[in-house]
C-alpha atoms as a PDB file:
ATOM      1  CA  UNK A   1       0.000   0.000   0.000  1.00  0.00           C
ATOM      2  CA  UNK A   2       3.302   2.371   0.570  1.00  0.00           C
ATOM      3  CA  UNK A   3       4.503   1.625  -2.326  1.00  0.00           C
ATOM      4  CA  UNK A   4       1.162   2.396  -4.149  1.00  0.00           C
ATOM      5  CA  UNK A   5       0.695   5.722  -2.387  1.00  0.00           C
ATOM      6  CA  UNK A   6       3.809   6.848  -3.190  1.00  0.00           C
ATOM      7  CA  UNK A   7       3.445   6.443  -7.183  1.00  0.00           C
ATOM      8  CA  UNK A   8      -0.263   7.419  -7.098  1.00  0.00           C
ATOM      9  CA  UNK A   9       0.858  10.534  -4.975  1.00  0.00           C
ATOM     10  CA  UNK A  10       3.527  11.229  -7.854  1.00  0.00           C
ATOM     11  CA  UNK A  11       0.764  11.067 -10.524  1.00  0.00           C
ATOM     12  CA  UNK A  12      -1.489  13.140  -8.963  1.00  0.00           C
ATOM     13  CA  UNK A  13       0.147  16.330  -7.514  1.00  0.00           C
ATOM     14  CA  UNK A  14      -0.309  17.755 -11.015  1.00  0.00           C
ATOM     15  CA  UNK A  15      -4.180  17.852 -10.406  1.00  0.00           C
ATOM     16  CA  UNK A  16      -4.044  19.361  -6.796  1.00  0.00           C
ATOM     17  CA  UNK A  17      -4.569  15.628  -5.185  1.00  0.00           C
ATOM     18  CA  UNK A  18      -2.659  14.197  -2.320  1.00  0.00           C
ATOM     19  CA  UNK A  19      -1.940  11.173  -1.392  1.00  0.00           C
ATOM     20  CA  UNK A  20      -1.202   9.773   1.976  1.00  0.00           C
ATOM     21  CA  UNK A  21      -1.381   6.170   4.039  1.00  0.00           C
ATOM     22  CA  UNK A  22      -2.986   5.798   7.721  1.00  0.00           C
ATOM     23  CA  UNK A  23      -1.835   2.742   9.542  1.00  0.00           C
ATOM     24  CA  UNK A  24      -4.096   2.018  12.294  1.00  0.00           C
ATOM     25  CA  UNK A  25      -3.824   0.072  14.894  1.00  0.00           C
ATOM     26  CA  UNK A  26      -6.184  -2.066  17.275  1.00  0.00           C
ATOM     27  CA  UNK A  27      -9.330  -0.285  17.194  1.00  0.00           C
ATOM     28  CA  UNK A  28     -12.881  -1.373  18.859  1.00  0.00           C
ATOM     29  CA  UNK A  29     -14.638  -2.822  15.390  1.00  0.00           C
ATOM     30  CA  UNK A  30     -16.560  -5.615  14.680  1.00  0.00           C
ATOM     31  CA  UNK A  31     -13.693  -7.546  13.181  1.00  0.00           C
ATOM     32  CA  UNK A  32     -11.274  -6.530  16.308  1.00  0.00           C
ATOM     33  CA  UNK A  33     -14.436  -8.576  18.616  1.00  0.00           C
ATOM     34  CA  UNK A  34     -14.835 -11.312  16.345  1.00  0.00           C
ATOM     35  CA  UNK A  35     -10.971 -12.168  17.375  1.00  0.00           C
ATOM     36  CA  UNK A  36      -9.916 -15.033  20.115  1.00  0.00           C
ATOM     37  CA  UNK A  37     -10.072 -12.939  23.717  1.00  0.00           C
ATOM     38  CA  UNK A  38      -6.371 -13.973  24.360  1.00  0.00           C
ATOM     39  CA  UNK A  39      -4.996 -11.967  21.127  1.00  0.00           C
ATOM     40  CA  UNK A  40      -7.668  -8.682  21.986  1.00  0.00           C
ATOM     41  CA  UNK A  41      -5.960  -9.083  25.375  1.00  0.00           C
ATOM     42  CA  UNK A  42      -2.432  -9.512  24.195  1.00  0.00           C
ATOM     43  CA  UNK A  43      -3.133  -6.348  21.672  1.00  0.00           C
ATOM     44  CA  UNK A  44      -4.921  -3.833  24.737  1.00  0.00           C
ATOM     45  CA  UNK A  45      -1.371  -4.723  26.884  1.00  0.00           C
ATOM     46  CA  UNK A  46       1.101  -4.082  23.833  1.00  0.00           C
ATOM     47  CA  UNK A  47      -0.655  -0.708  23.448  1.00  0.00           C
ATOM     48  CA  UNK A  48       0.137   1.997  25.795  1.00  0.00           C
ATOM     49  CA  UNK A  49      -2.786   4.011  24.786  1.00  0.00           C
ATOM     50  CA  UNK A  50      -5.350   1.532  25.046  1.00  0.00           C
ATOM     51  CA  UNK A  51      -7.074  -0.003  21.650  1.00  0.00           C
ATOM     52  CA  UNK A  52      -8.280   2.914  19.747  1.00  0.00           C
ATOM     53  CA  UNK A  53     -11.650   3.867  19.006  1.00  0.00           C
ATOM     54  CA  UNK A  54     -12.886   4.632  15.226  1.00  0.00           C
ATOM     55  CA  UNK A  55     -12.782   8.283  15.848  1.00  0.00           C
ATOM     56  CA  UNK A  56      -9.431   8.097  16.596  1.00  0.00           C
ATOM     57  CA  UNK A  57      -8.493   7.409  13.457  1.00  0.00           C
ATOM     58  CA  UNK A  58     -11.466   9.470  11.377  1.00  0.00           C
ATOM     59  CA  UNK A  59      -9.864  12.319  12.917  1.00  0.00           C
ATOM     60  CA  UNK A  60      -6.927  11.541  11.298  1.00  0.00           C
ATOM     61  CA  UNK A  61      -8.469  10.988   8.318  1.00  0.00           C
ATOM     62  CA  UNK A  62     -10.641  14.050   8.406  1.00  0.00           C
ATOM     63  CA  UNK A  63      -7.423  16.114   8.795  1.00  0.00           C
ATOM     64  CA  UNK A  64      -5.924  15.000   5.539  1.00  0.00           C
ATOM     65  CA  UNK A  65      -9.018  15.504   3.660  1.00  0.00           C
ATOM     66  CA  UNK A  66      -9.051  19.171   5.155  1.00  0.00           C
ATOM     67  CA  UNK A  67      -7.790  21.862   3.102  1.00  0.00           C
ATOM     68  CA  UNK A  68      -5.392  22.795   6.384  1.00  0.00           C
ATOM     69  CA  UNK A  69      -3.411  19.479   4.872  1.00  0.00           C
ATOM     70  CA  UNK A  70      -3.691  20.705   1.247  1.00  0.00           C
ATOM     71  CA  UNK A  71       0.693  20.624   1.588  1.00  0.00           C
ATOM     72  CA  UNK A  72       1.099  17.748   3.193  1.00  0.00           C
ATOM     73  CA  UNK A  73       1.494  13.945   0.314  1.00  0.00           C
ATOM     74  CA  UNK A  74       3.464  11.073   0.548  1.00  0.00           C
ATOM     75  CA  UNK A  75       3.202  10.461   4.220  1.00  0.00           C
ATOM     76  CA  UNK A  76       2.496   7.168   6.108  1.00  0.00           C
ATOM     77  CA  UNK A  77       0.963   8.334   9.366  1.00  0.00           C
ATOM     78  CA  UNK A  78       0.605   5.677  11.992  1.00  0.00           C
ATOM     79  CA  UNK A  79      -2.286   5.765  14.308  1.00  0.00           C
ATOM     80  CA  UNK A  80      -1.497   3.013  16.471  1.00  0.00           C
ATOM     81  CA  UNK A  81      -1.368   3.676  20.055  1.00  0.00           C
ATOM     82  CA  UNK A  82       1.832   3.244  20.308  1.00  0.00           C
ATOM     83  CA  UNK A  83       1.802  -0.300  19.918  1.00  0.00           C
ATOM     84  CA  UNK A  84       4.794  -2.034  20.681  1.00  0.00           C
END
């Protein structure tokens, strides 16, 4: 998915459009419940901020879109807690 970002990033500056990749990490969704307790467990202690909610990372996401990140392509932002 880098790799992708960073050519369609390339091909697209010309029309005004950026490009960038958010890594998330554990956050409370459907498919996070649906996995064994131990590994949900084994995730929540590995990350110091606790597993993330979905408006963690939409807020991310909403930044990008924003016109106040109009300058900013290319990037891989991780949104992970700090995972470990």
């Amino acid at each position: 998915m880098e790799a992708f970002s960073a050519v369609l990033a390339g091909e697209l500056v010309s029309r005004g459009i950026t490009v960038n990749v958010v890594s998330p990490g554990a956050v409370e969704t459907k498919m996070l419940r649906g996995l064994p307790k131990e590994f949900q467990e084994t995730l929540a202690q590995r990350t110091p901020l606790g597993i993330g909610q979905p408006s963690d990372i939409a807020g991310i996401v909403s930044y990008l879109a924003s016109d106040e990140a109009r300058w900013i392509t290319n990037e891989k932002i991780r949104c992970d807690g700090g995972i470990r």
